[in-house]
Protein backbone atom coordinates (compact mmCIF):
# COMPACT_ATOMS: atom_id res chain seq x y z
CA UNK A 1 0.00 0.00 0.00
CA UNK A 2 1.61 3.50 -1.01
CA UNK A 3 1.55 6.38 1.09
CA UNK A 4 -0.80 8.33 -0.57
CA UNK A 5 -3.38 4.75 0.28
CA UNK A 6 -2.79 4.86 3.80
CA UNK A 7 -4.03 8.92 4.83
CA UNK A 8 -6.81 10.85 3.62
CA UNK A 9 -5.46 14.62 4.78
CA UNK A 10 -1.62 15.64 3.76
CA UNK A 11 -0.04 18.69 6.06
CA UNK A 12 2.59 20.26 5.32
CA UNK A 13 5.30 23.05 6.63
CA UNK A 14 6.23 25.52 4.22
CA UNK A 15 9.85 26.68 4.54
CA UNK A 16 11.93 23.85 3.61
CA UNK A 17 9.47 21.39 3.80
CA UNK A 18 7.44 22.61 0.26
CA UNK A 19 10.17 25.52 -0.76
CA UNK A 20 13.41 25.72 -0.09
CA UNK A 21 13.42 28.90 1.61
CA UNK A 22 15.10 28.78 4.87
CA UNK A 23 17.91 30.46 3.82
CA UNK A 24 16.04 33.62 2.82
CA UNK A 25 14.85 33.67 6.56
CA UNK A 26 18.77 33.21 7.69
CA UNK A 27 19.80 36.14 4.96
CA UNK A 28 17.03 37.94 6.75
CA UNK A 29 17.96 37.63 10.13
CA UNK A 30 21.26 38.21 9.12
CA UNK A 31 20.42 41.23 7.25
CA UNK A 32 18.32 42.71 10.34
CA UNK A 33 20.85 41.73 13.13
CA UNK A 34 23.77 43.97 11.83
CA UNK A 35 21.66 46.66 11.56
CA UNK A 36 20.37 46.83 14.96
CA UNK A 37 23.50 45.76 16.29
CA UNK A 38 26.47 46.41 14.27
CA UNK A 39 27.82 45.47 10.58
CA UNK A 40 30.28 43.18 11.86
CA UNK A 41 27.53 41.10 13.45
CA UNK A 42 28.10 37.47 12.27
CA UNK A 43 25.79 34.52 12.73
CA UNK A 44 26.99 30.93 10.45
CA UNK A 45 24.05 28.96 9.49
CA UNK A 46 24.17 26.10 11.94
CA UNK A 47 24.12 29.19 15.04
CA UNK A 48 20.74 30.75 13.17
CA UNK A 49 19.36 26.74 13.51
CA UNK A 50 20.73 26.36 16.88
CA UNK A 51 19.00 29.39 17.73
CA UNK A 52 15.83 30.47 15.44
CA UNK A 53 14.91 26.58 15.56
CA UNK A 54 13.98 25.68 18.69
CA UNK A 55 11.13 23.81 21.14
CA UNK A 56 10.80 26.80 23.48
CA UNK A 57 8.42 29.06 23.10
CA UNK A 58 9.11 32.06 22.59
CA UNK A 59 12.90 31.49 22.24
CA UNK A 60 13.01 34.01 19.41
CA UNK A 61 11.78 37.29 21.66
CA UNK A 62 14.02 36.47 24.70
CA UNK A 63 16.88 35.41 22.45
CA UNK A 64 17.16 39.01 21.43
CA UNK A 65 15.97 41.39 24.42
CA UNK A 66 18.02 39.18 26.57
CA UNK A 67 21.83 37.63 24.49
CA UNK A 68 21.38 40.52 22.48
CA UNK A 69 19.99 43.56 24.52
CA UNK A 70 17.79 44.22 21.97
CA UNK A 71 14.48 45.92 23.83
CA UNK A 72 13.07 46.54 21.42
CA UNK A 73 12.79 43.05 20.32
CA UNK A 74 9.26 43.59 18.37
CA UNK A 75 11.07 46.58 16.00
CA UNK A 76 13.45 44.05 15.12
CA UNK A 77 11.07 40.63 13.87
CA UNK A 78 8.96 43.88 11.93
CA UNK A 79 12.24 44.93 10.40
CA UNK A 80 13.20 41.00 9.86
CA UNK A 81 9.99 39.99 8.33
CA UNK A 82 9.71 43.15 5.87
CA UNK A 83 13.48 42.00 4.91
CA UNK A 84 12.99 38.53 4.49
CA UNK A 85 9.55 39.76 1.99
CA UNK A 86 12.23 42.08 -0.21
CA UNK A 87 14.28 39.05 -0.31
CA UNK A 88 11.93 36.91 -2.17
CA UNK A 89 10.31 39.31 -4.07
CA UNK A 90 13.52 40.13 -5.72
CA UNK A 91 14.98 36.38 -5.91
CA UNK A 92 11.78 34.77 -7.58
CA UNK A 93 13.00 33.37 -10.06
CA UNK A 94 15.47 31.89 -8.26
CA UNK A 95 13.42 30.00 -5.75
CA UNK A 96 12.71 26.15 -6.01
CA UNK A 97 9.76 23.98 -4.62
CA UNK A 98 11.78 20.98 -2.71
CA UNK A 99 12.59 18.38 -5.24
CA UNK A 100 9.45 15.64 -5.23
CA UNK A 101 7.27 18.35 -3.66
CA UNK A 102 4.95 19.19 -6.95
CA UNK A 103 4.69 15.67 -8.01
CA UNK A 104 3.73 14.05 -4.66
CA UNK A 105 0.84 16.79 -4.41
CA UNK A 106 -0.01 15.64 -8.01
CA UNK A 107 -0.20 12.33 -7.01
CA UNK A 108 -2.32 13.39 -3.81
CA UNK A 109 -4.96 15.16 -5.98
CA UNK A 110 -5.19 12.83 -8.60
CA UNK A 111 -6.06 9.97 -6.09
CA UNK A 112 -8.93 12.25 -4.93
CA UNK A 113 -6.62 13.35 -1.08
CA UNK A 114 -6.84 16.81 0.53
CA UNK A 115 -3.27 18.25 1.55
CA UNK A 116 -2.92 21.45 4.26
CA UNK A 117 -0.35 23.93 4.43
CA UNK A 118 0.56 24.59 8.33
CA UNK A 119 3.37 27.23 8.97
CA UNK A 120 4.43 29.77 11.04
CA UNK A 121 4.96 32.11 8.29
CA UNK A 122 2.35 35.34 7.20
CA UNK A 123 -0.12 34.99 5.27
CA UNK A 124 1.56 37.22 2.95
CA UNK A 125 4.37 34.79 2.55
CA UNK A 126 2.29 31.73 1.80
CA UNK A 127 0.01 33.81 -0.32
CA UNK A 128 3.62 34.73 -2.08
CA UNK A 129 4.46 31.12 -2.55
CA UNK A 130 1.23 30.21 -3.84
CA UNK A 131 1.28 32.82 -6.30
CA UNK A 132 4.80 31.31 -7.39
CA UNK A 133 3.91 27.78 -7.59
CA UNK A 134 0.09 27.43 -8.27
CA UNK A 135 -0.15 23.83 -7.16
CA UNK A 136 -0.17 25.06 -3.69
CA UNK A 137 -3.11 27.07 -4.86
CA UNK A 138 -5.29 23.88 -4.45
CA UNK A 139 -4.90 23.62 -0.48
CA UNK A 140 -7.57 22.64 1.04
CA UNK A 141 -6.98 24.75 3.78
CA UNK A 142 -3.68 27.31 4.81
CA UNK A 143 -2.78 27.83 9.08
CA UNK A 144 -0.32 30.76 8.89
CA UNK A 145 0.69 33.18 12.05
CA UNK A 146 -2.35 35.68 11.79
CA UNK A 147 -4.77 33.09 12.76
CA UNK A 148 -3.10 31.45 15.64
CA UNK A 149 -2.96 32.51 19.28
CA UNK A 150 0.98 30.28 19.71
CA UNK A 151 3.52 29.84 17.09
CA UNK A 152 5.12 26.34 16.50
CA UNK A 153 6.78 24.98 18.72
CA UNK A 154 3.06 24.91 20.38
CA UNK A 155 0.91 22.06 18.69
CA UNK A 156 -1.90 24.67 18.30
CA UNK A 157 -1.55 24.87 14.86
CA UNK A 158 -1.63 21.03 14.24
CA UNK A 159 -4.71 20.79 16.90
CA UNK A 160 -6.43 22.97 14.72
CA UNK A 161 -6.39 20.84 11.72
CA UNK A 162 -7.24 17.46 13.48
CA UNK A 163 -10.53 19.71 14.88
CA UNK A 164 -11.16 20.91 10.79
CA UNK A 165 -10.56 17.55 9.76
CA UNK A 166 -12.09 15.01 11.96
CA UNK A 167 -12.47 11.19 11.12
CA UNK A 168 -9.66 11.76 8.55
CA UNK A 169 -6.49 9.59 8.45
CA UNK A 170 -3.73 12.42 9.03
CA UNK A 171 0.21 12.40 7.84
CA UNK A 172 2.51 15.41 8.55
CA UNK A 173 6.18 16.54 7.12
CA UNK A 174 8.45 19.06 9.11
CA UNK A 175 11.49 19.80 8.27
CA UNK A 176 12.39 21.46 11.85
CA UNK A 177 13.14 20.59 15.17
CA UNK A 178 10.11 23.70 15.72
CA UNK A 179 7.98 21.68 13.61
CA UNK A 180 9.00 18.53 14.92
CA UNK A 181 8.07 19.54 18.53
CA UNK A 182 4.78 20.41 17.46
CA UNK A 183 3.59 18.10 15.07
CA UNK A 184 4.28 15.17 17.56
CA UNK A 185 2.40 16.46 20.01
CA UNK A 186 -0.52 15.77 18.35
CA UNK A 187 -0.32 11.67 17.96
CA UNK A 188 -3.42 11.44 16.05
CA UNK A 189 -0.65 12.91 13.35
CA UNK A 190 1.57 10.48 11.58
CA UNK A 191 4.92 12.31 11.60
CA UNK A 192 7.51 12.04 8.73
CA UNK A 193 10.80 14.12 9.72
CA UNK A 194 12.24 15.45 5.94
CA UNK A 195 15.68 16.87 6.69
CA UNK A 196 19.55 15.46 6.23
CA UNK A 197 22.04 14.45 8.43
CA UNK A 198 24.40 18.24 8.46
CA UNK A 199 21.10 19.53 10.02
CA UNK A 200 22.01 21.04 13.70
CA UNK A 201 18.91 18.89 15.29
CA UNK A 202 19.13 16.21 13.06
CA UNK A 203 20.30 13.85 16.13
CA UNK A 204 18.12 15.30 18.56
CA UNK A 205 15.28 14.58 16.63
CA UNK A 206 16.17 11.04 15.44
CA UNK A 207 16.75 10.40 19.22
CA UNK A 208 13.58 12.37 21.20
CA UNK A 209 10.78 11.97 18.50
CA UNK A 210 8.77 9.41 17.02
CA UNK A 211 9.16 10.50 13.62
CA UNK A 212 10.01 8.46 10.18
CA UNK A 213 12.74 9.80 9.16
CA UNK A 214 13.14 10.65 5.01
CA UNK A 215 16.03 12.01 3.73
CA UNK A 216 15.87 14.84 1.24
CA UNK A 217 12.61 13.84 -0.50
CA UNK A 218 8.93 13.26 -0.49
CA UNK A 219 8.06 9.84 -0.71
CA UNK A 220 5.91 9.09 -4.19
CA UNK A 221 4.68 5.13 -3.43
């Protein structure tokens, strides 16, 4: 029995998980942290996912008022978020779904399946994306940050769906230790982990989380 037999309802995370877009958020961050701090602020790419991924809530907030003195912690994720929307507008036609992604949603549709998209992101962003890559267009239903009360690493968001979609047969794919966190607190939810091993919780998660793990790819059969 394929995949696509087994579950009725498809979620799925958005950066890096659909689009591989995570490192717009990191040039973002990046961007936004030597202005408000200095230009020779540095930050490598496994210290943004030690730090901007994470399973406490919050994290992100305290992270800068308190390491980085930053009080005015709220200026600074407006600032971010308006940087990381430049970013894609101008590189377009440079982004890429993740490699499987538009042909396992085929597959989904075509066998008569519902898929979600469940992210932390705006609903600017996702409405951004969906612009890009119309397949995403045909969503049954989009959870994005203005219609949440908690972010991920809460389970809110994947709550939410099991209560819009009872009596359905629910798979999930997070790419995140954030994601992760939340997604498998919500065992109704089969969880499939999509990441590689270089990824800073890659062991973590592999270790703490009942996940099946899938390297790179979405699974077609």
């Amino acid at each position: 029995m394929s995949i696509i037999d087994k579950y009725d309802l498809f979620i799925f995370d958005l950066d890096d998980t659909l689009i591989q877009s995570e490192k717009y958020h990191y040039n973002a961050w990046l961007i936004t942290l030597k202005k408000f701090i200095n230009d020779d602020f540095t930050m490598s790419e496994n210290e943004f996912f030690s730090i901007f991924h994470c399973i406490t809530q919050n994290k992100i907030p305290i992270y800068l008022q308190d390491k980085l003195h930053l009080g005015n912690y709220a200026e600074v994720i407006e600032y971010k978020n308006k940087t990381y929307f430049e970013i894609i507008n101008r590189e377009q036609n440079n982004i890429q779904m993740i490699d499987g992604c538009e042909e396992f949603i085929t597959q989904i549709l075509k066998q008569k399946k519902q898929f979600v998209i469940v992210s932390n992101s705006l609903k600017s962003n996702i409405d951004f994306f969906c612009e890009l890559f119309p397949i995403l267009n045909k969503s049954s239903k989009n959870y994005y940050r203005e219609i949440l009360k908690n972010k991920k690493p809460h389970p809110e968001c994947y709550q939410t769906v099991v209560q819009d979609f009872p009596n359905k047969r629910l798979v999930g794919f997070e790419d995140s230790i954030t994601g992760i966190h939340s997604i498998t607190q919500v065992p109704i939810i089969t969880t499939y982990f999509i990441n590689n091993p270089n990824y800073y919780h890659y062991n973590f998660i592999i270790n703490n989380y009942l996940v099946i793990n899938i390297l790179n790819y979405l699974p077609l059969l």
